[in-house]
N, C-alpha and C. Protein backbone atom coordinates (compact mmCIF):
# COMPACT_ATOMS: atom_id res chain seq x y z
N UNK A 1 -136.77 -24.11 188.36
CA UNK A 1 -136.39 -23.17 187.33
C UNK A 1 -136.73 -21.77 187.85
N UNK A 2 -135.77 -20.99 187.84
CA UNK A 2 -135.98 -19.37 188.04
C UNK A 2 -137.13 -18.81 187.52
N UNK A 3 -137.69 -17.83 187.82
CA UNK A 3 -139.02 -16.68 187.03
C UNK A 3 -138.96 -16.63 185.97
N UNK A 4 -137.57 -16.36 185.81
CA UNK A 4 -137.24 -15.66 184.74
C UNK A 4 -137.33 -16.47 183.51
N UNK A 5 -136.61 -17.46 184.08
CA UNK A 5 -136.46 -18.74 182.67
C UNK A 5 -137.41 -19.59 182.49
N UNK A 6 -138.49 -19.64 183.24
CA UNK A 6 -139.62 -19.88 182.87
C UNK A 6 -140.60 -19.19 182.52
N UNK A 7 -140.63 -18.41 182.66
CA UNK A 7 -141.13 -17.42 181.29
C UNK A 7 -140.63 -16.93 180.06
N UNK A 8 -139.22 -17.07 180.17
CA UNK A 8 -138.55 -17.56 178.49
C UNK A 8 -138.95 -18.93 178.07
N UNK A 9 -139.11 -19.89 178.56
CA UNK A 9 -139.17 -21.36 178.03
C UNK A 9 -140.57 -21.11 177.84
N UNK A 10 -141.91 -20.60 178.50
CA UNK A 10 -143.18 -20.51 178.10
C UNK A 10 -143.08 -19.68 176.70
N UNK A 11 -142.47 -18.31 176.39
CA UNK A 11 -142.72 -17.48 175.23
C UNK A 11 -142.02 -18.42 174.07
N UNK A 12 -140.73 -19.22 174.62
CA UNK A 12 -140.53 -20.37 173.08
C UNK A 12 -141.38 -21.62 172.87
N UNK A 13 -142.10 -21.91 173.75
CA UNK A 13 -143.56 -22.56 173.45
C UNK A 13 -144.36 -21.81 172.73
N UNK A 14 -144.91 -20.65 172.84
CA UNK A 14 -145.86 -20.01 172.42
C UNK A 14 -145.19 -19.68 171.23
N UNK A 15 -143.99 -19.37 170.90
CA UNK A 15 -143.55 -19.32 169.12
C UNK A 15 -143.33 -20.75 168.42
N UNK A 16 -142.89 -21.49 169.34
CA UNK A 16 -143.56 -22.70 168.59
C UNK A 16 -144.84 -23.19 168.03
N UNK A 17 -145.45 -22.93 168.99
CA UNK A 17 -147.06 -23.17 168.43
C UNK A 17 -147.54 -22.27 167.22
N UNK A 18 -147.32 -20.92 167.73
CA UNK A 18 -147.81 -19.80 166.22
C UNK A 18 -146.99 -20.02 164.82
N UNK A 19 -145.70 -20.95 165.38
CA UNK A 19 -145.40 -21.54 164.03
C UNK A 19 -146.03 -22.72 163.63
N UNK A 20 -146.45 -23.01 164.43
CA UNK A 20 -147.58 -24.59 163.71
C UNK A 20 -148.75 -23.32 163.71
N UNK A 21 -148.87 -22.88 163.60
CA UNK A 21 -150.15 -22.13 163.22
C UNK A 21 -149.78 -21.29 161.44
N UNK A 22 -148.97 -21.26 161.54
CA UNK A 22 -148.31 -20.06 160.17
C UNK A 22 -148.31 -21.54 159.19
N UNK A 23 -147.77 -22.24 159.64
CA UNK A 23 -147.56 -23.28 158.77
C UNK A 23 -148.67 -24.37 158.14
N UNK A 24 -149.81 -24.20 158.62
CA UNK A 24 -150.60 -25.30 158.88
C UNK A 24 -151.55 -24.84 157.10
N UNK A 25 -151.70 -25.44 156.47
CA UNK A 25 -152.43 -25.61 155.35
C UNK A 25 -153.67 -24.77 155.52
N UNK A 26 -154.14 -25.37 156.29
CA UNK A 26 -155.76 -25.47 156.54
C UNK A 26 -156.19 -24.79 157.03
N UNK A 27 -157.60 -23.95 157.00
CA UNK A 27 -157.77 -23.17 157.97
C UNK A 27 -157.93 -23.71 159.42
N UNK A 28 -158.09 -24.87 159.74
CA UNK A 28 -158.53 -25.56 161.27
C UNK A 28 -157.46 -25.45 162.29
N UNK A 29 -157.45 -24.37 163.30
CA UNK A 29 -156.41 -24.83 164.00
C UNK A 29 -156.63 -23.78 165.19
N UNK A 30 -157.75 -24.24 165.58
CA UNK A 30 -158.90 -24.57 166.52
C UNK A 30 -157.97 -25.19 167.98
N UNK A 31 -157.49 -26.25 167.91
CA UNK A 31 -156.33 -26.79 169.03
C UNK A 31 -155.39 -25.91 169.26
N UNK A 32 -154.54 -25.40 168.46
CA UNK A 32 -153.22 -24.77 168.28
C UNK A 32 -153.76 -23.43 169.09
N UNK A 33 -154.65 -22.91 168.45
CA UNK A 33 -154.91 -21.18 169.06
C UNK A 33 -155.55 -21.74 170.40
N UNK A 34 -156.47 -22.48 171.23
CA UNK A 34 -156.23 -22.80 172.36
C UNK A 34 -155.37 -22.98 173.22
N UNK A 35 -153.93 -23.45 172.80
CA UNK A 35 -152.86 -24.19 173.24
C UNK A 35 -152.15 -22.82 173.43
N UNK A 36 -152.22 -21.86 172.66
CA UNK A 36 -151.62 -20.30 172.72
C UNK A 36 -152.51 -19.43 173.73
N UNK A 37 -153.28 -19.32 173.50
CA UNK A 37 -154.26 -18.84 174.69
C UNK A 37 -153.89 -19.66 175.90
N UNK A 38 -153.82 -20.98 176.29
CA UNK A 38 -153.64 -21.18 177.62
C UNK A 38 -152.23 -21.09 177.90
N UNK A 39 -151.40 -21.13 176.91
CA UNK A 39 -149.57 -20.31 176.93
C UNK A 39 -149.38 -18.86 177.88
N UNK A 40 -150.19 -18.11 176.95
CA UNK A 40 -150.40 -16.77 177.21
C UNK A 40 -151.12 -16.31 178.46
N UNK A 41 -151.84 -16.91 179.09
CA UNK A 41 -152.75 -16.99 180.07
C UNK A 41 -151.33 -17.14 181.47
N UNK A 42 -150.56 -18.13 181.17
CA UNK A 42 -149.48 -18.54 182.05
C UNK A 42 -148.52 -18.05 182.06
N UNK A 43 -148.05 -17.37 180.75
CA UNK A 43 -147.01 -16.53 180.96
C UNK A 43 -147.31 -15.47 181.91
N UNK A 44 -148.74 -14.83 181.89
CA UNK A 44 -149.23 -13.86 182.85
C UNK A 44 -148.90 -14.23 184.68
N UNK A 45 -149.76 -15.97 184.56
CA UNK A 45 -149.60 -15.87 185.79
C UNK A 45 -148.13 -16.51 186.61
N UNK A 46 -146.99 -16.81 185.78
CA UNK A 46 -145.58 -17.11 185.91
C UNK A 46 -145.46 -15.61 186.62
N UNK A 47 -145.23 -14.77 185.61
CA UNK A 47 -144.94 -13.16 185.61
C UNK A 47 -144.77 -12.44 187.09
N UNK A 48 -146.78 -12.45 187.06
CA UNK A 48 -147.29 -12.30 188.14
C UNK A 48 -146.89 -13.07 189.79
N UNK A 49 -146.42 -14.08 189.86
CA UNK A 49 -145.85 -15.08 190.82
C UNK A 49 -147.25 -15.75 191.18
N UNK A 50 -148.57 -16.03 190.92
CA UNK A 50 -149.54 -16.65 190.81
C UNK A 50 -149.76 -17.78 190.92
N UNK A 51 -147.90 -18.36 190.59
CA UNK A 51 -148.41 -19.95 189.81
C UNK A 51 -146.79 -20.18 190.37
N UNK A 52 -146.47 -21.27 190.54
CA UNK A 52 -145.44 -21.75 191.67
C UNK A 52 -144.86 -23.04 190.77
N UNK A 53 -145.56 -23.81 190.01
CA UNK A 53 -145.53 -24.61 189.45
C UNK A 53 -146.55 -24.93 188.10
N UNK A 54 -146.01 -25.63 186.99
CA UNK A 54 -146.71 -25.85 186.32
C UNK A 54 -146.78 -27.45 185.20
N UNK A 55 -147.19 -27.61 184.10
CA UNK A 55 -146.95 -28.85 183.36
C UNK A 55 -147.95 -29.04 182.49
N UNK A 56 -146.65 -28.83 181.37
CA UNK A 56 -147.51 -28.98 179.48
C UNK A 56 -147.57 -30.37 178.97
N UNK A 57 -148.34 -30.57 178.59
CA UNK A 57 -148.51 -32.29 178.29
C UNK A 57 -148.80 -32.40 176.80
N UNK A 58 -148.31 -31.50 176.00
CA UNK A 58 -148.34 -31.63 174.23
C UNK A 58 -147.10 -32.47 173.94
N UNK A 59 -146.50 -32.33 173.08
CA UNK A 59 -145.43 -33.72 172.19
C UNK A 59 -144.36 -33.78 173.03
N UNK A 60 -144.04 -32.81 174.00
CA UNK A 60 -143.16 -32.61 175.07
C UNK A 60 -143.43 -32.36 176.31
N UNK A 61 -144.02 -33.65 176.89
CA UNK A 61 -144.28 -33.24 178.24
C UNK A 61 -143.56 -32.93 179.41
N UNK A 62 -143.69 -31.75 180.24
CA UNK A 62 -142.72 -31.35 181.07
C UNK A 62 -142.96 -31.00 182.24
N UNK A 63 -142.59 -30.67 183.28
CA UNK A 63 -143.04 -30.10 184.54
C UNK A 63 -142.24 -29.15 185.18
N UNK A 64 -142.24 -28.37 185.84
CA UNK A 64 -141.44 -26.81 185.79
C UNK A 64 -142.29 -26.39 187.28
N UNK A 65 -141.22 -26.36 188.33
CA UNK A 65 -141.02 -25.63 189.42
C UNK A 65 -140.42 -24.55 189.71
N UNK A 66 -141.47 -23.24 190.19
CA UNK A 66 -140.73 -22.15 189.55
C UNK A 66 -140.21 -21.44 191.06
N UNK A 67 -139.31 -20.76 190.76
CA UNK A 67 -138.54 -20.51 192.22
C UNK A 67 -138.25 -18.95 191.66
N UNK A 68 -138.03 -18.40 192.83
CA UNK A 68 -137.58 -17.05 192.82
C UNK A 68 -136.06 -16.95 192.87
């Protein structure tokens, strides 16, 4: 997957999650804001070219080779 589009497919992860966060009843969501923090952490190092490859293992597990 290009730079580019893997760092679009990371930022629609990370609005996925802050919507399980908006949505969530409860105050607990303790997992979720972790899961955004280590989102956000990767979008940096995608960005940056840092990170070559990666793989999210929540309800959709995936793996993403990132190419220039």
């Amino acid at each position: 997957m290009r730079r580019t589009s893997a760092v679009t497919f990371l930022v629609e992860r990370r609005r996925t999650w802050l919507g399980k966060i908006a949505a969530k009843p409860s105050g607990d969501v303790e997992q979720e804001t972790r899961e955004v923090d280590s989102i956000e952490r990767l979008i940096l190092d995608v960005r940056a070219g840092r990170v070559s490859a990666f793989e999210l293992t929540d309800s959709r597990a995936v793996a993403v080779i990132v190419t220039d």
